[in-house]
PDB file of N, CA and C in Angstrom:
ATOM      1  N   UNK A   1      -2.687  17.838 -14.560  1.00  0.00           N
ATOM      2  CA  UNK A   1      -2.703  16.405 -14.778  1.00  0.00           C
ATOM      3  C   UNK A   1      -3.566  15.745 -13.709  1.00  0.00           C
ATOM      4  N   UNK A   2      -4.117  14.476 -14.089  1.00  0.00           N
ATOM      5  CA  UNK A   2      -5.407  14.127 -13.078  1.00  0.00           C
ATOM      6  C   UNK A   2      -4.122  12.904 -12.483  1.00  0.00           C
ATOM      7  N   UNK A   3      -4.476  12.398 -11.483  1.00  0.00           N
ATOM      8  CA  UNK A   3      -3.940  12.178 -10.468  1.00  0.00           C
ATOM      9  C   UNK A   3      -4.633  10.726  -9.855  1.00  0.00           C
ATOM     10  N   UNK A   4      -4.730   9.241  -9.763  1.00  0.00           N
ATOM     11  CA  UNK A   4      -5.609   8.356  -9.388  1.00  0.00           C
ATOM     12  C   UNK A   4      -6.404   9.125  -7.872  1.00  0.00           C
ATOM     13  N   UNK A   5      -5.487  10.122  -6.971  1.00  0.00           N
ATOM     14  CA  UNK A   5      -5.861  10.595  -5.345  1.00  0.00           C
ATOM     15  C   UNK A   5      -6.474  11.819  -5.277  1.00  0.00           C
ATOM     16  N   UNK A   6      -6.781  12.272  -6.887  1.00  0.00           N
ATOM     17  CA  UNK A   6      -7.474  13.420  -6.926  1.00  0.00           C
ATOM     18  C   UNK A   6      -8.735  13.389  -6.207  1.00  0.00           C
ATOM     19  N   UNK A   7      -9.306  14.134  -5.913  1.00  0.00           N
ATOM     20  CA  UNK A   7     -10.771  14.412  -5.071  1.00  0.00           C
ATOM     21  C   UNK A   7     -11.455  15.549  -5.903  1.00  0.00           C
ATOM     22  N   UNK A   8     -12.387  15.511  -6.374  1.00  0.00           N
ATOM     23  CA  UNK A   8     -13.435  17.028  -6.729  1.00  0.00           C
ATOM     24  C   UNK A   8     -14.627  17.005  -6.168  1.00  0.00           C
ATOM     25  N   UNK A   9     -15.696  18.265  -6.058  1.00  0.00           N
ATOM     26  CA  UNK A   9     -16.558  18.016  -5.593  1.00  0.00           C
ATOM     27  C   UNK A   9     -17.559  18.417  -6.736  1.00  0.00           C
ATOM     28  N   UNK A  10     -18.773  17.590  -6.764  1.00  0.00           N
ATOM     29  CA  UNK A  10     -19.868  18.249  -7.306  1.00  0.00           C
ATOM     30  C   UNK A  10     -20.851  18.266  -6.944  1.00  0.00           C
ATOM     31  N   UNK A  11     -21.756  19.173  -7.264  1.00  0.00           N
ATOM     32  CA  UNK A  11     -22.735  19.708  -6.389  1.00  0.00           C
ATOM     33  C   UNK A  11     -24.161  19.187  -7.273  1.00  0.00           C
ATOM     34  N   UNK A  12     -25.104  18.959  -6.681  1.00  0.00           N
ATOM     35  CA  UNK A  12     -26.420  18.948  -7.574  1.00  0.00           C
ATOM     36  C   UNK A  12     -27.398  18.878  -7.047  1.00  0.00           C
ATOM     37  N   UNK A  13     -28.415  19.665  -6.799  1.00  0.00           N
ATOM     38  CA  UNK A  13     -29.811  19.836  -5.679  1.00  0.00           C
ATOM     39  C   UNK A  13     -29.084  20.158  -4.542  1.00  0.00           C
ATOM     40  N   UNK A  14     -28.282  20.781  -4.492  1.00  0.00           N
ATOM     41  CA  UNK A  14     -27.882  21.662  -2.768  1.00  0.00           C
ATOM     42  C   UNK A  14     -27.120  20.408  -2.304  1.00  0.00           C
ATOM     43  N   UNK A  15     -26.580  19.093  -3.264  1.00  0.00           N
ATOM     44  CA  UNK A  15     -25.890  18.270  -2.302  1.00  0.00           C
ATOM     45  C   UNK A  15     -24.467  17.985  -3.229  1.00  0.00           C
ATOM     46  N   UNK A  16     -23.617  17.569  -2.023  1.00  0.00           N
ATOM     47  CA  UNK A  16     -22.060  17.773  -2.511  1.00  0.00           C
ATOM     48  C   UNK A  16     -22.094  16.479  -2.680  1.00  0.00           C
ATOM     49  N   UNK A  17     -20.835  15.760  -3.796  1.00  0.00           N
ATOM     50  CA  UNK A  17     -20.362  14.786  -3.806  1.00  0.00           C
ATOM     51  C   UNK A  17     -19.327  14.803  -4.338  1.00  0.00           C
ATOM     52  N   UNK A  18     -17.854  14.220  -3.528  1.00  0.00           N
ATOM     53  CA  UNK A  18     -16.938  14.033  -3.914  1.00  0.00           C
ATOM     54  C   UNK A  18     -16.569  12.933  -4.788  1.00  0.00           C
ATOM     55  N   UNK A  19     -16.083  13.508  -5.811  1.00  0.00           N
ATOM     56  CA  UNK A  19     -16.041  11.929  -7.067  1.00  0.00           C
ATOM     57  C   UNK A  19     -14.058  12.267  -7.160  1.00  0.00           C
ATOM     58  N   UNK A  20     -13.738  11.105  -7.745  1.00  0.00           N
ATOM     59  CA  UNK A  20     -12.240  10.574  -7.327  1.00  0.00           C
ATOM     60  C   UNK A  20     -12.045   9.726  -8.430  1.00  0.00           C
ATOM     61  N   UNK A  21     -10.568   8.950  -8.857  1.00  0.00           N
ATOM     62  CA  UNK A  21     -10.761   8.300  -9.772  1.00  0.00           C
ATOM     63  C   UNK A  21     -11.392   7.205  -9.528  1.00  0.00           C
ATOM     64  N   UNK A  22     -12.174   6.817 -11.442  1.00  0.00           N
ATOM     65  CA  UNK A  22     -13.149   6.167 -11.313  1.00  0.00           C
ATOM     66  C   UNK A  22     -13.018   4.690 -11.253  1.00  0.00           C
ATOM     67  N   UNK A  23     -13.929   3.716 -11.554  1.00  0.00           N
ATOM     68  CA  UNK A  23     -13.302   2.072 -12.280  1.00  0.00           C
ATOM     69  C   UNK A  23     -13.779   2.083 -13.690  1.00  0.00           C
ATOM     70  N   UNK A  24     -12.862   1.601 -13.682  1.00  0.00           N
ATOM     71  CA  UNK A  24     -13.174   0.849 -15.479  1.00  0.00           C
ATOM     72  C   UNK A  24     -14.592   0.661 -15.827  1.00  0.00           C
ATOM     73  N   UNK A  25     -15.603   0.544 -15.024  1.00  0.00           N
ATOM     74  CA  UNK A  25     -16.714   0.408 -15.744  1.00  0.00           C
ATOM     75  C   UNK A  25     -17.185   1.468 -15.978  1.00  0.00           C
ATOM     76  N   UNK A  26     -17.039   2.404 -14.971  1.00  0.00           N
ATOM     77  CA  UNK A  26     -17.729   4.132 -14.801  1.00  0.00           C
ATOM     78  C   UNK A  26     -17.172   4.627 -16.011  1.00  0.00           C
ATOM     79  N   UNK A  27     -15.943   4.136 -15.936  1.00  0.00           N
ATOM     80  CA  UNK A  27     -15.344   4.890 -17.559  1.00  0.00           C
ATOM     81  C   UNK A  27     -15.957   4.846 -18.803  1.00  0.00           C
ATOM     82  N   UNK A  28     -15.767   3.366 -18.774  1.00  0.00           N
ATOM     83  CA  UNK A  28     -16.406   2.620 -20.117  1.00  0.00           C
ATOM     84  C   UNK A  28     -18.071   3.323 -20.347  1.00  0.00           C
ATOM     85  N   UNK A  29     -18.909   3.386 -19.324  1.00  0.00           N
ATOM     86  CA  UNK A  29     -20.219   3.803 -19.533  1.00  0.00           C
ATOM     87  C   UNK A  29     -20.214   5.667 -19.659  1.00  0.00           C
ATOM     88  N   UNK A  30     -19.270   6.220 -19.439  1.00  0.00           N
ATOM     89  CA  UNK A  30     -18.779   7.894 -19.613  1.00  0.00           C
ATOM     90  C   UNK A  30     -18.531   7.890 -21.198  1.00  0.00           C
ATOM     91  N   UNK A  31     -17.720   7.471 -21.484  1.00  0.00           N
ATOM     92  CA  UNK A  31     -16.608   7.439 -22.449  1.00  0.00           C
ATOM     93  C   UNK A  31     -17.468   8.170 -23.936  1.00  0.00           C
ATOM     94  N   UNK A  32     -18.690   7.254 -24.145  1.00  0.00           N
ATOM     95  CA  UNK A  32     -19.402   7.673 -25.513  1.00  0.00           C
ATOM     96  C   UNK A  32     -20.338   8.307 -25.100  1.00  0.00           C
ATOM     97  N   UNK A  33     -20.353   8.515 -23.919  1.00  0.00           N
ATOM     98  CA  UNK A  33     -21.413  10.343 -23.408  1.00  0.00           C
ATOM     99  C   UNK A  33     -20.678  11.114 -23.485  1.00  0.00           C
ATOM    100  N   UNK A  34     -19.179  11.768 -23.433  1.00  0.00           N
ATOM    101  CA  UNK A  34     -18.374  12.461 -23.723  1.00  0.00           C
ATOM    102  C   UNK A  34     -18.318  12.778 -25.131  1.00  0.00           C
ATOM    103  N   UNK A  35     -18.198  11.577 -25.974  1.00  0.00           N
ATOM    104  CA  UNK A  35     -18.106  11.829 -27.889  1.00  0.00           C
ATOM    105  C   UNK A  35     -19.853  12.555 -28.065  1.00  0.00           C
ATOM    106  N   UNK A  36     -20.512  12.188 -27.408  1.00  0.00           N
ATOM    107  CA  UNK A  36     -21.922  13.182 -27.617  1.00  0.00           C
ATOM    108  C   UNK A  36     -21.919  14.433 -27.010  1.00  0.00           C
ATOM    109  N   UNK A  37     -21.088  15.074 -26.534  1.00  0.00           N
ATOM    110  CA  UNK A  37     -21.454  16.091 -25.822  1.00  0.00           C
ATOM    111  C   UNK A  37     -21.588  17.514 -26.718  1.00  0.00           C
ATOM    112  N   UNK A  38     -20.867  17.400 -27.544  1.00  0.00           N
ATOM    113  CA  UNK A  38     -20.746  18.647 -29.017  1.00  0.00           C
ATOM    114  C   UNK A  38     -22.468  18.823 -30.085  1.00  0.00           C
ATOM    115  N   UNK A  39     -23.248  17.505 -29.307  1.00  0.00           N
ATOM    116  CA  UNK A  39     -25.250  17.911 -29.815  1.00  0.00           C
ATOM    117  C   UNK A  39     -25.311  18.843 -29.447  1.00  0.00           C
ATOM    118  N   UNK A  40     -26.403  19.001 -29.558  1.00  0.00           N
ATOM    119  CA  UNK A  40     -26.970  20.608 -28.970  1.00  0.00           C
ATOM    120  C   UNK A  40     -27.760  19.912 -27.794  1.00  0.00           C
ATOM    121  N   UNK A  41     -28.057  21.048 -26.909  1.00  0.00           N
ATOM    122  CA  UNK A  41     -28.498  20.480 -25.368  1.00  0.00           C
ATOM    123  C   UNK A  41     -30.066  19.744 -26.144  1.00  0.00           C
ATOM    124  N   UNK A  42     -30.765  20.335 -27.062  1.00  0.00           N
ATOM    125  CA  UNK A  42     -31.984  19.671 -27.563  1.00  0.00           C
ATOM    126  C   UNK A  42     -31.793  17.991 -28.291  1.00  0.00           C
ATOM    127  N   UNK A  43     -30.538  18.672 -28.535  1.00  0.00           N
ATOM    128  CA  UNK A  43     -30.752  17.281 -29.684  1.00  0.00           C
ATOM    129  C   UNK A  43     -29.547  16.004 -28.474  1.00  0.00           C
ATOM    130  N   UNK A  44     -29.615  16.083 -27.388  1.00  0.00           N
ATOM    131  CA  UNK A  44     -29.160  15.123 -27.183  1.00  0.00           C
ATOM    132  C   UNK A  44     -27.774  15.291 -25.909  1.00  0.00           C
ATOM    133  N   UNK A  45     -26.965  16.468 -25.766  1.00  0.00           N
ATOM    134  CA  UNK A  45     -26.283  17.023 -24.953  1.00  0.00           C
ATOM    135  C   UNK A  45     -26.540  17.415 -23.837  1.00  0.00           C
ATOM    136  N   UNK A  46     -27.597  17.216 -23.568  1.00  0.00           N
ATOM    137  CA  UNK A  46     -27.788  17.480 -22.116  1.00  0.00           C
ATOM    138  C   UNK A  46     -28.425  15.882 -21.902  1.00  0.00           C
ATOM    139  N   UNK A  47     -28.678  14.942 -22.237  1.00  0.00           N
ATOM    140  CA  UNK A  47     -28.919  13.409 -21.807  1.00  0.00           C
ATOM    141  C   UNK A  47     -27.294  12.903 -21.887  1.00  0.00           C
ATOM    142  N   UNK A  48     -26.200  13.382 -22.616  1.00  0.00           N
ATOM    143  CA  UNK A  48     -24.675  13.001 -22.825  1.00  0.00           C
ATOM    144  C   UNK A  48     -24.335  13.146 -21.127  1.00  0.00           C
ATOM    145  N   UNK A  49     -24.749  14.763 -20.794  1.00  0.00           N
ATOM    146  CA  UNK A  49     -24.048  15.646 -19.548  1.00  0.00           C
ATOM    147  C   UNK A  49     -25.025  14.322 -18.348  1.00  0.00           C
ATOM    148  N   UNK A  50     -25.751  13.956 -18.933  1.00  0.00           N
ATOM    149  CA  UNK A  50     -26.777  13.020 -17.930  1.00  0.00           C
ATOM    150  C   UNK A  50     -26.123  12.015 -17.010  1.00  0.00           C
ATOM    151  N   UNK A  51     -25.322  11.028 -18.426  1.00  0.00           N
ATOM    152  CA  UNK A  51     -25.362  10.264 -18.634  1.00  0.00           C
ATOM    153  C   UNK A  51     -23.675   9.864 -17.669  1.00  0.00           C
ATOM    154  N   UNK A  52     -22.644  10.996 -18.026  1.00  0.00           N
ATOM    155  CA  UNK A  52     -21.493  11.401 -17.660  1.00  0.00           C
ATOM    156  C   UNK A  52     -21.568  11.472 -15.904  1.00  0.00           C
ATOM    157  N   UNK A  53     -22.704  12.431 -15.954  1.00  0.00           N
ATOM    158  CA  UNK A  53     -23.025  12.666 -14.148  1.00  0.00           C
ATOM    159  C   UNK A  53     -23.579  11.435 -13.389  1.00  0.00           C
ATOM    160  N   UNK A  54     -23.998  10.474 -14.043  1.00  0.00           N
ATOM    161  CA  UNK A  54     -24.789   9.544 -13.653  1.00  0.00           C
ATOM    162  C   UNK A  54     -23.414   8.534 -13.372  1.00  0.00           C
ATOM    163  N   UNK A  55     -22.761   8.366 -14.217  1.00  0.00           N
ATOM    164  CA  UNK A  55     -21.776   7.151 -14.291  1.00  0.00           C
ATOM    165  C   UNK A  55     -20.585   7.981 -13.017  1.00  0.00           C
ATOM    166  N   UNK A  56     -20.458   8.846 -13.123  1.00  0.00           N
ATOM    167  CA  UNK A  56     -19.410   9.199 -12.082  1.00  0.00           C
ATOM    168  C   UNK A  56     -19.485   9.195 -10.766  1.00  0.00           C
ATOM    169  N   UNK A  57     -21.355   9.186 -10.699  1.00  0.00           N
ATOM    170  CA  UNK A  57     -21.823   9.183  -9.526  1.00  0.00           C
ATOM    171  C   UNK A  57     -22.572   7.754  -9.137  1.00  0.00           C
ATOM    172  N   UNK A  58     -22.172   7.022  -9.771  1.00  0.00           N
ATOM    173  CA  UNK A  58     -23.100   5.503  -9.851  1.00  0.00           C
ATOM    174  C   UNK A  58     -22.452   5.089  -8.512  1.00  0.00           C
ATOM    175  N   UNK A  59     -21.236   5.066  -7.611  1.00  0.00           N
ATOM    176  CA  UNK A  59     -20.886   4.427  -6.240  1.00  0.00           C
ATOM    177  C   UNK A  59     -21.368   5.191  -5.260  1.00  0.00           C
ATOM    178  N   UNK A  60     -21.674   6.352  -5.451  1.00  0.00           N
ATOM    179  CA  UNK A  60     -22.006   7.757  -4.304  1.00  0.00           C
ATOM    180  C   UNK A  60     -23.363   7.327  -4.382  1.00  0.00           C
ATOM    181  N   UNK A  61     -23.922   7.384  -4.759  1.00  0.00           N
ATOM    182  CA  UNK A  61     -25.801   7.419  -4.821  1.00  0.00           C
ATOM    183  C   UNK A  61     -26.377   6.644  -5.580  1.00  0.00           C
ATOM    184  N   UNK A  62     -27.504   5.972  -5.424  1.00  0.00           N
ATOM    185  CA  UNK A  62     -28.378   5.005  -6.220  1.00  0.00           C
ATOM    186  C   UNK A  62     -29.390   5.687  -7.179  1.00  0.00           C
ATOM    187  N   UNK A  63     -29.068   4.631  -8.043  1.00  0.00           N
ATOM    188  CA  UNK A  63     -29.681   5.312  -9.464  1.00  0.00           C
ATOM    189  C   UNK A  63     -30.967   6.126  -9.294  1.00  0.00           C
ATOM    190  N   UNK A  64     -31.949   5.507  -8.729  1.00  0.00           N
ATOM    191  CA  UNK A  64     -33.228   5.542  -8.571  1.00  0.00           C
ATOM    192  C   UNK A  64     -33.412   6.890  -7.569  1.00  0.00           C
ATOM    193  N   UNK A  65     -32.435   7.500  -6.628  1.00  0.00           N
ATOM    194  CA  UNK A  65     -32.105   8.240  -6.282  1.00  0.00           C
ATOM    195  C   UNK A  65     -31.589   9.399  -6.653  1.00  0.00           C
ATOM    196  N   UNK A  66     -30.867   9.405  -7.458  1.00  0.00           N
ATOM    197  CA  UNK A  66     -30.044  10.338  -8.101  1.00  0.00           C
ATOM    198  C   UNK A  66     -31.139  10.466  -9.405  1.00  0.00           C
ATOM    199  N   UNK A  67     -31.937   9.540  -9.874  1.00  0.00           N
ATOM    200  CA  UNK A  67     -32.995  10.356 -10.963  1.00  0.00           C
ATOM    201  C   UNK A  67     -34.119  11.153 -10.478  1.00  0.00           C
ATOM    202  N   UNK A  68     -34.143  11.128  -9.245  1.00  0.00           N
ATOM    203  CA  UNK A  68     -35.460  12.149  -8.479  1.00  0.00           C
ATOM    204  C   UNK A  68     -34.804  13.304  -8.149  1.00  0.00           C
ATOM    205  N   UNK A  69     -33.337  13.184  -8.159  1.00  0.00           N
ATOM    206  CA  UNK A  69     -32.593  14.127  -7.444  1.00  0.00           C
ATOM    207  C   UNK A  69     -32.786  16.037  -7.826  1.00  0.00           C
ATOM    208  N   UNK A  70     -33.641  16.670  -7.597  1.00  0.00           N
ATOM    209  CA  UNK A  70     -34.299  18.496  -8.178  1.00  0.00           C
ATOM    210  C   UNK A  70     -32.686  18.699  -8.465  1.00  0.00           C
ATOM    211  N   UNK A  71     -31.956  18.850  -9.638  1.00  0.00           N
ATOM    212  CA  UNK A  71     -31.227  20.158  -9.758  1.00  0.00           C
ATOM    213  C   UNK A  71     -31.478  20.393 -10.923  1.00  0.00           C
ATOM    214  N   UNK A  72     -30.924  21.378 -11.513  1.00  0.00           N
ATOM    215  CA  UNK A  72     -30.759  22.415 -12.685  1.00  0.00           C
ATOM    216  C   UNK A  72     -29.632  22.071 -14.137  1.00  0.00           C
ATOM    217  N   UNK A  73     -30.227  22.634 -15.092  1.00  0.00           N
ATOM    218  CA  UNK A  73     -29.274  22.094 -16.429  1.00  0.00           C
ATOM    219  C   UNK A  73     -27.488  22.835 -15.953  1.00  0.00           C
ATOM    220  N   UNK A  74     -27.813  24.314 -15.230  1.00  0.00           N
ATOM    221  CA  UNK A  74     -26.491  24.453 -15.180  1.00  0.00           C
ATOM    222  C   UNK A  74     -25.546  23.778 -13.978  1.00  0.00           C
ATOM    223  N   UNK A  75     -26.468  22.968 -13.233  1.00  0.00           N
ATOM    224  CA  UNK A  75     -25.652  22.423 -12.116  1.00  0.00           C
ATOM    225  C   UNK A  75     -24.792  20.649 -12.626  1.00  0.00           C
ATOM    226  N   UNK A  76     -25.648  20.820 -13.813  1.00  0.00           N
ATOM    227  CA  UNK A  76     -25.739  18.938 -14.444  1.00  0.00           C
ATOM    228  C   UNK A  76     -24.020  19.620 -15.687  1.00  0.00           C
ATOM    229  N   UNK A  77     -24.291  20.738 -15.897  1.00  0.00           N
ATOM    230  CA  UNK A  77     -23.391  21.285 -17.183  1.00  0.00           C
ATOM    231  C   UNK A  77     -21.959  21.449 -16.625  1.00  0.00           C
ATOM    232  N   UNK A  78     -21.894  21.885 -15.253  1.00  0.00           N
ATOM    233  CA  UNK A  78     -21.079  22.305 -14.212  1.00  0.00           C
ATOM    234  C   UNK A  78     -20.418  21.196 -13.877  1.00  0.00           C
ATOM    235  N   UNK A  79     -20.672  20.325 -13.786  1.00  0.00           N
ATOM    236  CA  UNK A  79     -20.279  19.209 -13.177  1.00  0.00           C
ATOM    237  C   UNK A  79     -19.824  18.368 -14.337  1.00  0.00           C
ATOM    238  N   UNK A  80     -19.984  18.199 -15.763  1.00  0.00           N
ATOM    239  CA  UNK A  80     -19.091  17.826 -16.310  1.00  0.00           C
ATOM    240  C   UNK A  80     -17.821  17.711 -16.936  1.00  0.00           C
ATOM    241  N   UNK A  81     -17.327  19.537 -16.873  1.00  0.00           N
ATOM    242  CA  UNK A  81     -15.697  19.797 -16.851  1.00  0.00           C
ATOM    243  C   UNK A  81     -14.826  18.606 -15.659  1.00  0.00           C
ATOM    244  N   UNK A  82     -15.699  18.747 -14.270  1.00  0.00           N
ATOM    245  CA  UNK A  82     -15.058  18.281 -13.066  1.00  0.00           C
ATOM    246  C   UNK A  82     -14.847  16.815 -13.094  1.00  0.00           C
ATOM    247  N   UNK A  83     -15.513  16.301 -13.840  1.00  0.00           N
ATOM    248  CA  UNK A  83     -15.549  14.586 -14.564  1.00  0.00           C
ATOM    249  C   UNK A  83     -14.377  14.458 -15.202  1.00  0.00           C
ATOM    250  N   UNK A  84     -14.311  15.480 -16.208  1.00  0.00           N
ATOM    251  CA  UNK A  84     -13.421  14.904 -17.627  1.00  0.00           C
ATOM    252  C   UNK A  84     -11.882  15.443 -16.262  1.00  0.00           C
ATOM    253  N   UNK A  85     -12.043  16.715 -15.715  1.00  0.00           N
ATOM    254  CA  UNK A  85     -10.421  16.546 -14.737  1.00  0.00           C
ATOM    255  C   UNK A  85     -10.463  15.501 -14.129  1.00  0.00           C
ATOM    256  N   UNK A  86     -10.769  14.759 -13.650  1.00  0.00           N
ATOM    257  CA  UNK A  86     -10.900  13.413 -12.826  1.00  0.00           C
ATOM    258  C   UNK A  86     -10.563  12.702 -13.577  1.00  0.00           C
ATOM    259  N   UNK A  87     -11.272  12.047 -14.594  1.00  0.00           N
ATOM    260  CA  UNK A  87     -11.184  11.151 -15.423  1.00  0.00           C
ATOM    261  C   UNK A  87     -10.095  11.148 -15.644  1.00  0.00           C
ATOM    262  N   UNK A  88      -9.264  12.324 -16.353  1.00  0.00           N
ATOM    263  CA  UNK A  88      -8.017  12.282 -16.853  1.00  0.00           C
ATOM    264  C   UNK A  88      -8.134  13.003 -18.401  1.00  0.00           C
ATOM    265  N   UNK A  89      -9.488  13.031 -18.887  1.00  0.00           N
ATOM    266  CA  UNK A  89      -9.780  13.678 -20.442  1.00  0.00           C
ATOM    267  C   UNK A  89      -9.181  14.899 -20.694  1.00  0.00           C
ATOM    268  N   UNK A  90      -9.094  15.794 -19.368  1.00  0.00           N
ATOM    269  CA  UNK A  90      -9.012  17.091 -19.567  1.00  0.00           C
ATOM    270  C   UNK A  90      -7.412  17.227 -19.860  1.00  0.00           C
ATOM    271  N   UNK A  91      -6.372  16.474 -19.110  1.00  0.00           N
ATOM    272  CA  UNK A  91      -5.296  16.023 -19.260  1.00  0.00           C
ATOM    273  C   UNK A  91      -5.065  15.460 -20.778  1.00  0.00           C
ATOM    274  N   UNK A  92      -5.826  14.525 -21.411  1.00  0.00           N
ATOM    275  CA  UNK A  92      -5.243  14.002 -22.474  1.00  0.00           C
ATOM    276  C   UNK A  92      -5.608  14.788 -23.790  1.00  0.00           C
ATOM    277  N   UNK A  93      -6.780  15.380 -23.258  1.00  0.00           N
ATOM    278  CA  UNK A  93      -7.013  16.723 -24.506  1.00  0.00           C
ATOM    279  C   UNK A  93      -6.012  17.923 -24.932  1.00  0.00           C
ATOM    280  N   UNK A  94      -5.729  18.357 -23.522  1.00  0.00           N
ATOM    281  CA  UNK A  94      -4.370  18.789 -23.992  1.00  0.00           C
ATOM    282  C   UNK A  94      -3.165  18.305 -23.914  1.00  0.00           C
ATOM    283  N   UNK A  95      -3.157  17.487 -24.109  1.00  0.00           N
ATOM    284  CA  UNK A  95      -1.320  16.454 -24.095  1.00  0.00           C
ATOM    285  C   UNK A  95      -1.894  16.885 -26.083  1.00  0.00           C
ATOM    286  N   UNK A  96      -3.153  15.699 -26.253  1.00  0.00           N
ATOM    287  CA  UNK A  96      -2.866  15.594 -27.888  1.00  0.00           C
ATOM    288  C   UNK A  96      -3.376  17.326 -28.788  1.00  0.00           C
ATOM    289  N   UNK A  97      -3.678  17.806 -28.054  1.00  0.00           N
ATOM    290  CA  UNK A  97      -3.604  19.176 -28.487  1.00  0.00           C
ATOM    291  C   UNK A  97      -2.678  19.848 -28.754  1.00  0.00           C
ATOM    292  N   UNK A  98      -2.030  19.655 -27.493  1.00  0.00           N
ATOM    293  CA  UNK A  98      -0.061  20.205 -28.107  1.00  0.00           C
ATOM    294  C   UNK A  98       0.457  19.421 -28.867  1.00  0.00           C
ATOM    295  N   UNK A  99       0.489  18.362 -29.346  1.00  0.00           N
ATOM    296  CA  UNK A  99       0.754  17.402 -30.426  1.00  0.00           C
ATOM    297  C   UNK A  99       0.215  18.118 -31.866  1.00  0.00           C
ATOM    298  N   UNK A 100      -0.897  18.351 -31.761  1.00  0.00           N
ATOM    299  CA  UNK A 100      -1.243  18.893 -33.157  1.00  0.00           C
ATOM    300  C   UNK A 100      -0.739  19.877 -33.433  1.00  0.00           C
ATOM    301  N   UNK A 101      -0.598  20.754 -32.374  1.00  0.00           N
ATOM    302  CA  UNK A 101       0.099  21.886 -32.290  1.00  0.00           C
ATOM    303  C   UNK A 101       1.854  22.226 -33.115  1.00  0.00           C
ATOM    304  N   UNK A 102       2.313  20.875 -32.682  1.00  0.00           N
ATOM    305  CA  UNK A 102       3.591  20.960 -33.201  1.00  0.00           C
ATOM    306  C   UNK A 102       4.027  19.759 -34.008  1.00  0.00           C
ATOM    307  N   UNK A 103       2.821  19.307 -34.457  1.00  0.00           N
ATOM    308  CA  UNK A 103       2.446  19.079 -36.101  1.00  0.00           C
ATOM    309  C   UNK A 103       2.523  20.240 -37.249  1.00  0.00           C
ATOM    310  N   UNK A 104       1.222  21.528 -36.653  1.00  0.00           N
ATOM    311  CA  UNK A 104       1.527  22.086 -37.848  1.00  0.00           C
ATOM    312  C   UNK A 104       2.378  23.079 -37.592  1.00  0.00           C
ATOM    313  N   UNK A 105       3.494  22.970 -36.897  1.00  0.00           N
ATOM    314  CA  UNK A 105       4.396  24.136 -36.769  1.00  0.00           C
ATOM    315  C   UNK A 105       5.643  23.420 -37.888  1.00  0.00           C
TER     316      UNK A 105
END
């Protein structure tokens, strides 16, 4: 379960950043980069994973900064499980997962 005092770290170009819970706006601008993330990395899933890393990291680093920033698709891919535990998604995916679960039981 995510926690408002949780701490994670993510990494991207050899640099760490601890992300924590977010504000309401970081959310709001995550939220429908998450419903895109099931594209294919061509068609649009890796600008979703962008978009997710960008908003979580919008108080840690400046935009204009963080778009020059050298890392890698698997360091940008890596770092979005560690979002959705923060966020709380990873938590509510499986709360309503076991729900369906014992729906069709």
């Amino acid at each position: 379960m995510s926690h408002a005092s949780e701490t994670a770290e993510i990494t991207l170009g050899g640099r760490s950043f601890a992300v924590q819970a977010f504000t309401f706006d970081q959310l709001q601008r995550m939220m429908p980069a998450f419903g895109r993330l099931e594209l294919g990395l061509a068609e649009g899933g890796l600008a979703a994973a962008r978009d997710i890393v960008a908003a979580a990291l919008s108080d840690l680093i400046p935009p204009d900064e963080l778009a020059s920033l050298r890392t890698t698709v698997p360091e940008i891919l890596s770092a979005v499980p560690v979002v959705a535990r923060v966020s709380g998604l990873s938590a509510l995916g499986e709360a309503l997962a076991g729900k369906e679960q014992t729906r069709s039981i």
